[in-house]
PDB file of N, CA and C in Angstrom:
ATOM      1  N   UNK A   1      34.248 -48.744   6.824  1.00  0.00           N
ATOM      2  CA  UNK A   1      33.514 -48.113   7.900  1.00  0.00           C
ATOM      3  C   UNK A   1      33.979 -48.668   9.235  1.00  0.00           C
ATOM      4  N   UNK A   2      34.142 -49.722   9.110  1.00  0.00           N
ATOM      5  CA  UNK A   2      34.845 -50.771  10.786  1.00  0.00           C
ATOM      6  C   UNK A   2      35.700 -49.939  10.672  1.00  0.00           C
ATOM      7  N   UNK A   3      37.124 -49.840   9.896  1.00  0.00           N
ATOM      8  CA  UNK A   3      38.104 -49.109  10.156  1.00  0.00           C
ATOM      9  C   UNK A   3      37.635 -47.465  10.909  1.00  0.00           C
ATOM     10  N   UNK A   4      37.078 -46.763  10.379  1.00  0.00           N
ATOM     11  CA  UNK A   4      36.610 -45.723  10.657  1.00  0.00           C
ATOM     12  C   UNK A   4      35.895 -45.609  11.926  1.00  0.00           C
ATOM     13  N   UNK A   5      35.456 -46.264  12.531  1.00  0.00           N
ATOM     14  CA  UNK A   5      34.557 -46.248  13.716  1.00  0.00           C
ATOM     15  C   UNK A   5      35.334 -47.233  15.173  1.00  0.00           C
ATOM     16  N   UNK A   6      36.392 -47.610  14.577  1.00  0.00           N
ATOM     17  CA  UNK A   6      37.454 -48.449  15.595  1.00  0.00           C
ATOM     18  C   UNK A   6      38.207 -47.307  16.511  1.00  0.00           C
ATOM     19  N   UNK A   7      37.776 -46.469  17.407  1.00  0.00           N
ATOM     20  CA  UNK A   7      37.863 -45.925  18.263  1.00  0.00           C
ATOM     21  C   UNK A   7      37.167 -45.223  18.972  1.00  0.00           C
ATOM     22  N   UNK A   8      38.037 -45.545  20.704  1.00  0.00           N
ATOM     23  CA  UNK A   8      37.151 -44.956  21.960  1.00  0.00           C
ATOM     24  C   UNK A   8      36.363 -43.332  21.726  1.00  0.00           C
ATOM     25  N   UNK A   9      37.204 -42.514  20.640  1.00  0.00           N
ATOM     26  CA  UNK A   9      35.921 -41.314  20.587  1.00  0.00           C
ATOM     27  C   UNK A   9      35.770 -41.118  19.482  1.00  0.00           C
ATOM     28  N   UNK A  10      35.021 -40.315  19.001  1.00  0.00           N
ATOM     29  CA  UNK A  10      34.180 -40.480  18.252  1.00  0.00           C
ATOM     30  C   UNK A  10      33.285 -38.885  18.187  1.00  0.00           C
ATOM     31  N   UNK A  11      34.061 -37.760  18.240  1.00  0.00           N
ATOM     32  CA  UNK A  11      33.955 -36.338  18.056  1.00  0.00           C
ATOM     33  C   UNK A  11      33.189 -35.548  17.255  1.00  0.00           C
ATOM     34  N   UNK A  12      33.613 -35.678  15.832  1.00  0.00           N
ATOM     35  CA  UNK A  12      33.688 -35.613  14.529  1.00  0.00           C
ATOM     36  C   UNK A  12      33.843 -36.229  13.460  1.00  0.00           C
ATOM     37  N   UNK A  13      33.504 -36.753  12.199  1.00  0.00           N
ATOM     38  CA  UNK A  13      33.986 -37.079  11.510  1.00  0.00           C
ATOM     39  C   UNK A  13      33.675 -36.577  10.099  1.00  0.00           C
ATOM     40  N   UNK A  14      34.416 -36.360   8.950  1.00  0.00           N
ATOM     41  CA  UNK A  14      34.207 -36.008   7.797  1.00  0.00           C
ATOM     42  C   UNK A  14      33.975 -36.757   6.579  1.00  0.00           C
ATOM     43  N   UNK A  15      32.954 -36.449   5.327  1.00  0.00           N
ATOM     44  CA  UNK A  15      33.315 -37.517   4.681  1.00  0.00           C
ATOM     45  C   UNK A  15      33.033 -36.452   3.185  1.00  0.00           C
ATOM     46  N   UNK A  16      33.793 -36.934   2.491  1.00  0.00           N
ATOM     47  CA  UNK A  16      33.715 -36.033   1.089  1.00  0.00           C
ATOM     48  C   UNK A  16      33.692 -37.058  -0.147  1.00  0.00           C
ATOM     49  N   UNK A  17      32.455 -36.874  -0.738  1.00  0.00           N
ATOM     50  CA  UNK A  17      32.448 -37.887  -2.001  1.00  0.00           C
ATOM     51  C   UNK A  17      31.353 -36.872  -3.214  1.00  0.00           C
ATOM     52  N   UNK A  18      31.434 -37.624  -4.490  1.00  0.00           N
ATOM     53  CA  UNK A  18      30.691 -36.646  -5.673  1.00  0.00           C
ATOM     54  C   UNK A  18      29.246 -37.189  -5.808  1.00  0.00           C
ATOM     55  N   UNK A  19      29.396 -38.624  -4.709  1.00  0.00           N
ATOM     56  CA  UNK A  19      27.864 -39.089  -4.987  1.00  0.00           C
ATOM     57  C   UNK A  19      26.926 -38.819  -3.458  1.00  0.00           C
ATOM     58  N   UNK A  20      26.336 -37.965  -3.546  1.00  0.00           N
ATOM     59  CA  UNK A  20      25.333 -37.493  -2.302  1.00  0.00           C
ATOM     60  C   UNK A  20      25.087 -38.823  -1.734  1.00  0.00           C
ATOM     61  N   UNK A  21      23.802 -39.163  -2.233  1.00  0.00           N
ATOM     62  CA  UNK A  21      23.207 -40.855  -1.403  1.00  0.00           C
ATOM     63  C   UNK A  21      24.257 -41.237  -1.200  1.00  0.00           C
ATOM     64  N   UNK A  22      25.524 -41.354  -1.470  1.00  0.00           N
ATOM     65  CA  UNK A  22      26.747 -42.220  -0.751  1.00  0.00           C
ATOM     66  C   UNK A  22      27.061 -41.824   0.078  1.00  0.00           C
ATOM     67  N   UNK A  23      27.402 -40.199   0.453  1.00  0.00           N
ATOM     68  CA  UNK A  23      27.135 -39.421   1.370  1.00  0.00           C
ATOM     69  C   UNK A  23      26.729 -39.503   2.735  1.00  0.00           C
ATOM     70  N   UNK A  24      25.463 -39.353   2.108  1.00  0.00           N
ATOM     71  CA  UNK A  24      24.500 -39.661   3.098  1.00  0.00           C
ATOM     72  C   UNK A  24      24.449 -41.135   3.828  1.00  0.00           C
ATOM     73  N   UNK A  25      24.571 -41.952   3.137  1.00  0.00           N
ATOM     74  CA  UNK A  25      24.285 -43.130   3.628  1.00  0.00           C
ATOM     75  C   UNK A  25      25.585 -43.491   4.598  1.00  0.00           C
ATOM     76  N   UNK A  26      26.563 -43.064   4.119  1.00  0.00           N
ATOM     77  CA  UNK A  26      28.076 -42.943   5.172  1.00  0.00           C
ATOM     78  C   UNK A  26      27.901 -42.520   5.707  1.00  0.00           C
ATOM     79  N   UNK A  27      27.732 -41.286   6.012  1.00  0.00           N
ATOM     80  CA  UNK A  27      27.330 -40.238   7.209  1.00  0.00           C
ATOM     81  C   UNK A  27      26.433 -41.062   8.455  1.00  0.00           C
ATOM     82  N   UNK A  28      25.162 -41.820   7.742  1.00  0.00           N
ATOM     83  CA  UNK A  28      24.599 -42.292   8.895  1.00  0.00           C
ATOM     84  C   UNK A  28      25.183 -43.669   9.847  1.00  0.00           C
ATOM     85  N   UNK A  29      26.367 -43.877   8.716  1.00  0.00           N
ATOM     86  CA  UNK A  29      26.888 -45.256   9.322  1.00  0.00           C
ATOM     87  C   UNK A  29      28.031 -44.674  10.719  1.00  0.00           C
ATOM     88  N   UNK A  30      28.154 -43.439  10.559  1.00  0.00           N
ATOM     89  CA  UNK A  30      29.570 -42.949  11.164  1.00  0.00           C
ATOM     90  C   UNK A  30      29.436 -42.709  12.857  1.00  0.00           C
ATOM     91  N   UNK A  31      30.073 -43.249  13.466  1.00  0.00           N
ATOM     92  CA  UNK A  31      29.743 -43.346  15.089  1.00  0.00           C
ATOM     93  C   UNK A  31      30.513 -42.359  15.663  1.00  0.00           C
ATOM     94  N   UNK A  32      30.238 -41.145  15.373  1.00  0.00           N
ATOM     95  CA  UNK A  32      30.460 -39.608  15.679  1.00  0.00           C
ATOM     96  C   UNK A  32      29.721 -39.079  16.242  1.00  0.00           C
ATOM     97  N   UNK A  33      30.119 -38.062  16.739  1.00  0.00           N
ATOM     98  CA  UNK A  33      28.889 -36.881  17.523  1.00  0.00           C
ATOM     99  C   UNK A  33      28.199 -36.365  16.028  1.00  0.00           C
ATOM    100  N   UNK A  34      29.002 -35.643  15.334  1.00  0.00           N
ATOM    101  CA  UNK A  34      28.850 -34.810  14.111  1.00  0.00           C
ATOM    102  C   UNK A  34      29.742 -34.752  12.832  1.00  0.00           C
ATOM    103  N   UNK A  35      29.070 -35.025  12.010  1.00  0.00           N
ATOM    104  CA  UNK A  35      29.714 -35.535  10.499  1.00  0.00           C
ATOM    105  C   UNK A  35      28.948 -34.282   9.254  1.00  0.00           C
ATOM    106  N   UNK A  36      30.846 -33.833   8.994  1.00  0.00           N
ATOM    107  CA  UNK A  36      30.791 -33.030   8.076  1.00  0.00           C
ATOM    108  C   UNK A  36      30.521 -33.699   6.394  1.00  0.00           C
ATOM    109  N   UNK A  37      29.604 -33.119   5.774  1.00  0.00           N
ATOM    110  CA  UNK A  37      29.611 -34.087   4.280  1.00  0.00           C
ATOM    111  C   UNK A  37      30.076 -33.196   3.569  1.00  0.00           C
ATOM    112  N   UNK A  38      31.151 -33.419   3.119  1.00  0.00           N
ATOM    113  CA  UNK A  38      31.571 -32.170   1.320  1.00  0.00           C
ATOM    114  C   UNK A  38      31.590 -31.049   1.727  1.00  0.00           C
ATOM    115  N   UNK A  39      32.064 -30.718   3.853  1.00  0.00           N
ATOM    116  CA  UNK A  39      32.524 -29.350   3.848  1.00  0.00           C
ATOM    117  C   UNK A  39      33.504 -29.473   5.102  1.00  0.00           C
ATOM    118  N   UNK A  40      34.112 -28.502   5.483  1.00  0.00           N
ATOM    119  CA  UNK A  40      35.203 -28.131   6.166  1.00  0.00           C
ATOM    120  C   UNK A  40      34.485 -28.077   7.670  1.00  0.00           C
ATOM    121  N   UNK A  41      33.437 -27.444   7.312  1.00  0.00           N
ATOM    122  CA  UNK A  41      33.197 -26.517   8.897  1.00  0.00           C
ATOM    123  C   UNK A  41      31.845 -27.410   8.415  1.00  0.00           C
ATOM    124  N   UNK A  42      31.837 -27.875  10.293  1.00  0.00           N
ATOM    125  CA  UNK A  42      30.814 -29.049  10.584  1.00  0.00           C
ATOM    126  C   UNK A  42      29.497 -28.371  11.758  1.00  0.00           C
ATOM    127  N   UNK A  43      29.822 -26.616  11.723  1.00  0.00           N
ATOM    128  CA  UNK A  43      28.744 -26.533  12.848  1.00  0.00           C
ATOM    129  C   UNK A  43      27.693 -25.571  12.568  1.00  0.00           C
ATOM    130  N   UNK A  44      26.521 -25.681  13.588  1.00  0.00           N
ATOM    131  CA  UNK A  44      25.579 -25.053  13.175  1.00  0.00           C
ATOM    132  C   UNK A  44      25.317 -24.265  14.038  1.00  0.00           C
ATOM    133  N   UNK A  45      24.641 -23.096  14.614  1.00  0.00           N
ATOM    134  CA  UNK A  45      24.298 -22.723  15.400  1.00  0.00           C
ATOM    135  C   UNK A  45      22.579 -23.608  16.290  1.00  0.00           C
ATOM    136  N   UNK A  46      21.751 -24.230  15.030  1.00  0.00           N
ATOM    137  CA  UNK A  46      20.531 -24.479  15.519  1.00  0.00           C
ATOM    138  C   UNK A  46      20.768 -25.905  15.922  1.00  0.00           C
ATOM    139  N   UNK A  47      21.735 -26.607  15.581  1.00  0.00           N
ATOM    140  CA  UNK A  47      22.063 -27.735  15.707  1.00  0.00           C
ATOM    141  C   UNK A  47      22.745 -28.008  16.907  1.00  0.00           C
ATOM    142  N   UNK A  48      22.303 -29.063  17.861  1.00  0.00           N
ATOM    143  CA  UNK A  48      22.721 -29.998  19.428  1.00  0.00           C
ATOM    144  C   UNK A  48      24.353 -30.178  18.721  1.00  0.00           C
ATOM    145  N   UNK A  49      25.580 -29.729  19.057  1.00  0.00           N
ATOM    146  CA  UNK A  49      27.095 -30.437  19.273  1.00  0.00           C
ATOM    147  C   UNK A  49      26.925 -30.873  20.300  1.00  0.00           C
ATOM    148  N   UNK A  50      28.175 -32.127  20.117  1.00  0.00           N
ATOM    149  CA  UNK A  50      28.432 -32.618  21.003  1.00  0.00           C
ATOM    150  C   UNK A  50      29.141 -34.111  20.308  1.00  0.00           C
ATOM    151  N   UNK A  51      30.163 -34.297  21.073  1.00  0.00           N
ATOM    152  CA  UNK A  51      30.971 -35.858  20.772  1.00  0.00           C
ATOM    153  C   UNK A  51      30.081 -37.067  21.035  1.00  0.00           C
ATOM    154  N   UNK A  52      30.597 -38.463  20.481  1.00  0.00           N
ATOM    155  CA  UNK A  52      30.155 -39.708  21.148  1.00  0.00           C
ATOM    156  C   UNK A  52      31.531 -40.555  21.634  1.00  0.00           C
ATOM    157  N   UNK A  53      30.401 -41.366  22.152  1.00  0.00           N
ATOM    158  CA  UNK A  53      31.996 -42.962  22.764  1.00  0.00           C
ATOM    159  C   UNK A  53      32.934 -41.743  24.006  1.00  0.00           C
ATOM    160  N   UNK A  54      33.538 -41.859  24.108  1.00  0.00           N
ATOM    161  CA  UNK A  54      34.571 -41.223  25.067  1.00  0.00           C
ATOM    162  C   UNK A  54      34.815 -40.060  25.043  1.00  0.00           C
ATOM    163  N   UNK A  55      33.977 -39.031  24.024  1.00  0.00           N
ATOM    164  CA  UNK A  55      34.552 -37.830  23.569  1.00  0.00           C
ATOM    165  C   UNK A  55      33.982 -36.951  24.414  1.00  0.00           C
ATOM    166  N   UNK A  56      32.677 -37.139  25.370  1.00  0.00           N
ATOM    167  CA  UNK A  56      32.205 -36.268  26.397  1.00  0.00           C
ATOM    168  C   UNK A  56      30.687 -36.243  26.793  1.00  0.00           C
ATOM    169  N   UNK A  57      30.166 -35.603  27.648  1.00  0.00           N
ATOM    170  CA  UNK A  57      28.956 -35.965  27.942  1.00  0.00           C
ATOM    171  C   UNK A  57      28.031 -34.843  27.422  1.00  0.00           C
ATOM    172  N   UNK A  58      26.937 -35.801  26.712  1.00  0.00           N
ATOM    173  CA  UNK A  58      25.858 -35.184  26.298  1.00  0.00           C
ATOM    174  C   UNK A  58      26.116 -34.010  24.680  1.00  0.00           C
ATOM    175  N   UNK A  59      25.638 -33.738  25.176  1.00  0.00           N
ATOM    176  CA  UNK A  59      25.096 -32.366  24.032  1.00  0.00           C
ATOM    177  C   UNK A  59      24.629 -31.127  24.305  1.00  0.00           C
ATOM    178  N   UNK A  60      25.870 -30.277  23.313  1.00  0.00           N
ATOM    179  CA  UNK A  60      25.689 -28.901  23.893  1.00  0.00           C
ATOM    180  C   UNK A  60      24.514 -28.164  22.864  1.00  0.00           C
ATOM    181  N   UNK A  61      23.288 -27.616  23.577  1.00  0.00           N
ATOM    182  CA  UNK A  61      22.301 -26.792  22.726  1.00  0.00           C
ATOM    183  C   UNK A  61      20.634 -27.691  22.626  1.00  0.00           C
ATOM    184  N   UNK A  62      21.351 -29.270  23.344  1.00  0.00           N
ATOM    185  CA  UNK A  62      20.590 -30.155  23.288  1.00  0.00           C
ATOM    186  C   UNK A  62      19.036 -30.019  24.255  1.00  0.00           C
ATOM    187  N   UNK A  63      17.892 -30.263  24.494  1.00  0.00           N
ATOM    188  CA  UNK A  63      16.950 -30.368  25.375  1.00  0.00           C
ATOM    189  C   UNK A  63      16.797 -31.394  26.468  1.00  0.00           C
ATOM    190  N   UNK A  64      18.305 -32.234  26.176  1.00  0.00           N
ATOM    191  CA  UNK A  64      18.143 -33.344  27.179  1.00  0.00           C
ATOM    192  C   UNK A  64      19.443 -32.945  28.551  1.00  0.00           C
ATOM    193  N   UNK A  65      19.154 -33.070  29.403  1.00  0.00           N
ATOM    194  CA  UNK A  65      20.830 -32.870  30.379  1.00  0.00           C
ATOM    195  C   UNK A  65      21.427 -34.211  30.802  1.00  0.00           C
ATOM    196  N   UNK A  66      22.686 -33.826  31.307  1.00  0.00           N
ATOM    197  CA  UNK A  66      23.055 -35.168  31.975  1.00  0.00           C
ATOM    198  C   UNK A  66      23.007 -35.099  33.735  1.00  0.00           C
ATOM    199  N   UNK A  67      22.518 -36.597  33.712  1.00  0.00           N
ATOM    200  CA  UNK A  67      22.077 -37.293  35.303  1.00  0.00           C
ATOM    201  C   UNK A  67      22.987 -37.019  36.198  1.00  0.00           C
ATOM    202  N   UNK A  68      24.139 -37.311  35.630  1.00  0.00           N
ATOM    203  CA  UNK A  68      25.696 -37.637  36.562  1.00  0.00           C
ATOM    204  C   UNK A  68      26.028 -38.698  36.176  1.00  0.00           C
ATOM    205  N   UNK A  69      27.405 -38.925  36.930  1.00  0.00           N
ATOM    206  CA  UNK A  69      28.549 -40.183  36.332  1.00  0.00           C
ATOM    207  C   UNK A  69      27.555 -41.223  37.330  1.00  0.00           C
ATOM    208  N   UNK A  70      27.326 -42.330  36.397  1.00  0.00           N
ATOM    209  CA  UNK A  70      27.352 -43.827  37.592  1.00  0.00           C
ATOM    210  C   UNK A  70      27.980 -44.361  37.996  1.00  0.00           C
TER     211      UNK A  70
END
């Protein structure tokens, strides 16, 4: 997971395994905007996108906005 999370962005990430709870429990470790589990296509329509770490500001679909740069 260190390996995996050792960079400035942090967009997307995918993870594909046969054991769900492993899944899952990876998924929550993953310092991504949005993490695909056991599929290709990672988006939703009802669901906030959006990157983390360097990948961009905020969240698109989200209820929160952004302030501005400090």
């Amino acid at each position: 997971m260190k390996l995996a999370n050792d960079t400035e962005f942090g967009p997307i990430s995918y993870v594909y395994t046969e054991d769900l709870k492993r899944g899952l429990r990876l998924s929550g470790q993953m310092q991504s905007g949005t993490v695909a589990l056991n599929r290709g296509l990672a988006s939703d329509r009802a669901a906030p996108f959006g990157g983390s770490k360097a990948s961009g500001l905020g969240r698109e679909g989200s209820n929160r906005r952004h302030q501005g740069i400090p």
